[in-house]
C-alpha atoms as a PDB file:
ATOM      1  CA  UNK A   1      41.488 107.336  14.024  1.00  0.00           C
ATOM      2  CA  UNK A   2      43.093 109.514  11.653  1.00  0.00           C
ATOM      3  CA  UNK A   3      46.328 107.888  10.416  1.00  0.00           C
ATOM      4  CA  UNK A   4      48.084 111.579   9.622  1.00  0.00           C
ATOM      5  CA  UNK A   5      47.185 112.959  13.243  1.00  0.00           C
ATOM      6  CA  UNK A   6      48.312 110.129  14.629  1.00  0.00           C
ATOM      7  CA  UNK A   7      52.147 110.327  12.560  1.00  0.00           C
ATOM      8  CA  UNK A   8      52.330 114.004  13.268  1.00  0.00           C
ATOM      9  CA  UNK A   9      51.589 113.531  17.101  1.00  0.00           C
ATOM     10  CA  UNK A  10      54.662 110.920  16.955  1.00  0.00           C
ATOM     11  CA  UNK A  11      56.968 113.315  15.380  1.00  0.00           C
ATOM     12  CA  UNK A  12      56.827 111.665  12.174  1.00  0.00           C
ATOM     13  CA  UNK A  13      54.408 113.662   9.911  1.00  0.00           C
ATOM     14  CA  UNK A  14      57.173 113.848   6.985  1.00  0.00           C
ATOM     15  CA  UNK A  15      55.731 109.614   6.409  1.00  0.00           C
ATOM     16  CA  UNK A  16      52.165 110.988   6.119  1.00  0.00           C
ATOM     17  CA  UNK A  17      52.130 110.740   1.911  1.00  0.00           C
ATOM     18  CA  UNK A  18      53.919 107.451   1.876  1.00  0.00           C
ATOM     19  CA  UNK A  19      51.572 105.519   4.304  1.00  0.00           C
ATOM     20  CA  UNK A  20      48.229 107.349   2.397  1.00  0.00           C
ATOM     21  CA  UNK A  21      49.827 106.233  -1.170  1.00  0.00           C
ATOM     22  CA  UNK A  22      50.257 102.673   0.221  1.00  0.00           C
ATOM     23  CA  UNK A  23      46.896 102.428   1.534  1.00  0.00           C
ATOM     24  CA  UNK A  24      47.854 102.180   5.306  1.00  0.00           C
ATOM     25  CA  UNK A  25      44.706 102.967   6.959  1.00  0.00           C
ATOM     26  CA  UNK A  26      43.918 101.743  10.927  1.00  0.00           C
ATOM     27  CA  UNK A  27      43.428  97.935   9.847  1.00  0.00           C
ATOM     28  CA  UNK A  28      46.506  98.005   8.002  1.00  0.00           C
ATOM     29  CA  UNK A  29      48.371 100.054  10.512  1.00  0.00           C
ATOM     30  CA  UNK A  30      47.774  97.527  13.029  1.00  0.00           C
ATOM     31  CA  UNK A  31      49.409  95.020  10.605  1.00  0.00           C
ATOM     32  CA  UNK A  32      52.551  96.599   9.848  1.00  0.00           C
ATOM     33  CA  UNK A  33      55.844  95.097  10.165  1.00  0.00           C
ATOM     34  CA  UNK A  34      59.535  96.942  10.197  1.00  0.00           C
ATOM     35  CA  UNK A  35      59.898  94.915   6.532  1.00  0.00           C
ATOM     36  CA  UNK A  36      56.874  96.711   5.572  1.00  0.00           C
ATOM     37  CA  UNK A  37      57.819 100.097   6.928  1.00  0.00           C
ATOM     38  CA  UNK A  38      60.972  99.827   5.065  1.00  0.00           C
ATOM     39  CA  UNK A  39      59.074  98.910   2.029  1.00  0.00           C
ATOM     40  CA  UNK A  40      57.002 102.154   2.212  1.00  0.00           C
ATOM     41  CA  UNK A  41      60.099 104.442   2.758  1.00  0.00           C
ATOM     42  CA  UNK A  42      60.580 104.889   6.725  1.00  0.00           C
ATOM     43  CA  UNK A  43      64.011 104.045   6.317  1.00  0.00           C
ATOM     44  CA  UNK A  44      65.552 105.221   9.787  1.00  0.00           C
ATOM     45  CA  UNK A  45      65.744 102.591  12.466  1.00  0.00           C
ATOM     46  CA  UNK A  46      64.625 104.625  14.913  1.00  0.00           C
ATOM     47  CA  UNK A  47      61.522 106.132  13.186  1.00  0.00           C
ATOM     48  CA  UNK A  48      60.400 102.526  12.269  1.00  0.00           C
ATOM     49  CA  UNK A  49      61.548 101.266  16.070  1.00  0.00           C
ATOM     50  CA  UNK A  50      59.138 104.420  17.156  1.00  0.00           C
ATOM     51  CA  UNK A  51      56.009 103.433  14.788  1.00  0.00           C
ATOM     52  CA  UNK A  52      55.964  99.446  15.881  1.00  0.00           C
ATOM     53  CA  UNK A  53      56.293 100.647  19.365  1.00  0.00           C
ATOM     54  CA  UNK A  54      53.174 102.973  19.093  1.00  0.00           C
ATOM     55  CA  UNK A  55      51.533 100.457  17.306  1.00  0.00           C
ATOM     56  CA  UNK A  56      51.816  98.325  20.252  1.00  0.00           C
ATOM     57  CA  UNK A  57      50.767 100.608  22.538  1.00  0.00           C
ATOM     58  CA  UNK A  58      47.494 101.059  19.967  1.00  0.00           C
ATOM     59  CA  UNK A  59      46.582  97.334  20.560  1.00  0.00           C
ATOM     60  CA  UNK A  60      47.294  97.325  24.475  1.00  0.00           C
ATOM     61  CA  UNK A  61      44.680 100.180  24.707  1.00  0.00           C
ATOM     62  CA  UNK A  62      42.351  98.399  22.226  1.00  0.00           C
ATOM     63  CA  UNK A  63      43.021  95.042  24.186  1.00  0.00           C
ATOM     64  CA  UNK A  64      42.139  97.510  27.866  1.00  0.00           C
ATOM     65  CA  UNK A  65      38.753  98.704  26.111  1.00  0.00           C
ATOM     66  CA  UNK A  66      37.672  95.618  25.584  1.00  0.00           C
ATOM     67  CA  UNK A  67      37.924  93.868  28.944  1.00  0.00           C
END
C-alpha cells in the first residue's frame, strides 16, 4: 500500500512529507497512536481523529481477508 495515496485519498495529502521523514511506512502506520501523530506534526484533532479511524478500518479489512 502506498502510504501517500492512501493520505491524499483521506483528504490529508499536506502530512505526506512528515509521515515519509518519520519513517511511517504500512507496519508503522498500523502502529500509530494520536501521541504519535502529534509528535510527527498532524496537529488538528480532527485530522488525527480521521487517520486512527482509517487506520482501524485498515485492520478490520486485514482482519476480513484473513478469515
Amino acid at each position: 500500500m502506498d502510504i501517500g495515496q492512501w493520505l491524499r485519498d483521506l483528504g490529508l495529502q499536506s502530512y505526506e512529507q512528515a509521515f515519509c521523514d518519520n519513517g511511517v511506512d504500512l507496519e508503522v502506520l498500523r502502529r500509530l497512536t494520536a501521541d504519535d501523530l502529534k509528535e510527527i506534526g498532524v496537529s488538528a484533532v480532527g485530522h488525527r481523529r480521521k487517520i486512527l479511524h482509517a487506520i482501524g478500518e485498515l485492520a478490520a479489512a486485514s482482519r476480513k481477508r484473513q478469515t
